[in-house]
Protein backbone atom coordinates (compact mmCIF):
# COMPACT_ATOMS: atom_id res chain seq x y z
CA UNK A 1 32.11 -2.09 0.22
CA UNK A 2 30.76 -5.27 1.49
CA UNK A 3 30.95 -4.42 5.32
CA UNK A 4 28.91 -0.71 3.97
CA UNK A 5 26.18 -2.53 2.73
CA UNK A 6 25.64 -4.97 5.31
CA UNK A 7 25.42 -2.21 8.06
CA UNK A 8 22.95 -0.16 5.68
CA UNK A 9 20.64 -2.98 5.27
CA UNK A 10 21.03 -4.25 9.22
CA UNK A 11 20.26 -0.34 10.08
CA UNK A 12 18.00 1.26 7.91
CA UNK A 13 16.19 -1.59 5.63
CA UNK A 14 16.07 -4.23 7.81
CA UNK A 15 13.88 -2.16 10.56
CA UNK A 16 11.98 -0.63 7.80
CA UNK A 17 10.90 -4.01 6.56
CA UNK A 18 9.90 -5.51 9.96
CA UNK A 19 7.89 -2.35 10.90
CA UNK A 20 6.03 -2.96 7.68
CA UNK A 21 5.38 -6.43 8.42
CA UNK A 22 4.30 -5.68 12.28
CA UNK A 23 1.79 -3.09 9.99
CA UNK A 24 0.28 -5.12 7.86
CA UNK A 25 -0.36 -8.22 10.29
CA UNK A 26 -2.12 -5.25 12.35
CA UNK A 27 -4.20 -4.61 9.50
CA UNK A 28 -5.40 -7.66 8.80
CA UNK A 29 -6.51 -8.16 12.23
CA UNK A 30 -8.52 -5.20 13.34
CA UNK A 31 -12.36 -6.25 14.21
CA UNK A 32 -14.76 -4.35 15.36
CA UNK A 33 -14.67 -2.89 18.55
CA UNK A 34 -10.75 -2.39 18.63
CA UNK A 35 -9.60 1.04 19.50
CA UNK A 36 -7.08 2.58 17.03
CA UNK A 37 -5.14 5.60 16.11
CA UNK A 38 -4.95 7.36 12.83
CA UNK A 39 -1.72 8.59 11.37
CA UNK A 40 -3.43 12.01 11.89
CA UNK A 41 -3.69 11.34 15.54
CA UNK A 42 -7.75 10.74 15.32
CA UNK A 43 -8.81 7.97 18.05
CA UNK A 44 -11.68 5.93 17.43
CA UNK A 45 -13.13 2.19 17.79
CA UNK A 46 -13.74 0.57 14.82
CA UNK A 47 -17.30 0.74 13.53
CA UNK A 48 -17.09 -1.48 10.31
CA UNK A 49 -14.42 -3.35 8.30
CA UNK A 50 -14.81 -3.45 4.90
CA UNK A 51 -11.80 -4.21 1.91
CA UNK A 52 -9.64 -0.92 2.05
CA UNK A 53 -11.54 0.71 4.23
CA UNK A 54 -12.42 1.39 8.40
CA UNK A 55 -15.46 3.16 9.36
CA UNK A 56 -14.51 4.26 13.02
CA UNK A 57 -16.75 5.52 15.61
CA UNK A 58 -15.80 8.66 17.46
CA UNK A 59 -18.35 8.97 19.98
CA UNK A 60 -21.85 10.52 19.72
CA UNK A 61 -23.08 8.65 16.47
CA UNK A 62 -19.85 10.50 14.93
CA UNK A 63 -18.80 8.05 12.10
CA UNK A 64 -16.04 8.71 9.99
CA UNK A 65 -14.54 6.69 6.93
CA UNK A 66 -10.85 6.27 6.73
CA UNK A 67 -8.36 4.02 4.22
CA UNK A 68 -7.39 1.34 6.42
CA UNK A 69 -3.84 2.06 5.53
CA UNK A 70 -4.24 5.25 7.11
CA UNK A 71 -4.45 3.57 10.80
CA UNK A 72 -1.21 4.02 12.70
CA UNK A 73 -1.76 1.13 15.11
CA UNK A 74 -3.64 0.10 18.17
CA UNK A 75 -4.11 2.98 20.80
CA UNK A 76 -3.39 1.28 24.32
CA UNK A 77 -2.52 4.63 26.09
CA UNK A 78 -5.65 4.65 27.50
CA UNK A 79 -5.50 1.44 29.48
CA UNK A 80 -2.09 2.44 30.24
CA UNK A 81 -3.39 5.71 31.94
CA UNK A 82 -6.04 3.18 33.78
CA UNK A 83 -3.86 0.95 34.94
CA UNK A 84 -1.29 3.73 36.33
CA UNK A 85 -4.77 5.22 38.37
CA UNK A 86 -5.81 2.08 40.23
């Protein structure tokens, strides 16, 4: 029962738990200017930071108000894609 458990926690908790973690330390280190991706797929750079919430700018004065929990992560395939053309 033992051996269960410990293979349930190393394969489904533990990962959970560090993903979290990676999330969270993302959050609290977005600044303006940083170009993100919402869990909705919506790419913008951040406008404003406020408590709970992002205001991200997507191009032509376009600025849209999200939770800041609702940001999936950094979006980097961009430079990626710029890197691969040079």
């Amino acid at each position: 029962m033992l051996l269960i458990f410990a293979v349930f926690y190393f394969m489904i908790l533990y990962p959970q738990s560090k993903q979290r973690r990676q999330h969270e330390a993302f959050l609290k280190g977005i600044k303006k200017g940083d170009e993100v991706l919402t869990q909705s797929g919506i790419i913008g750079k951040i406008h404003s930071v406020k408590e709970n919430e992002v205001t991200l700018d997507l191009g032509r004065d376009h600025k849209v108000r999200f939770l800041a929990r609702t940001l999936a992560g950094p979006y980097t395939a961009a430079k990626a894609e710029q890197k691969e053309e040079k």
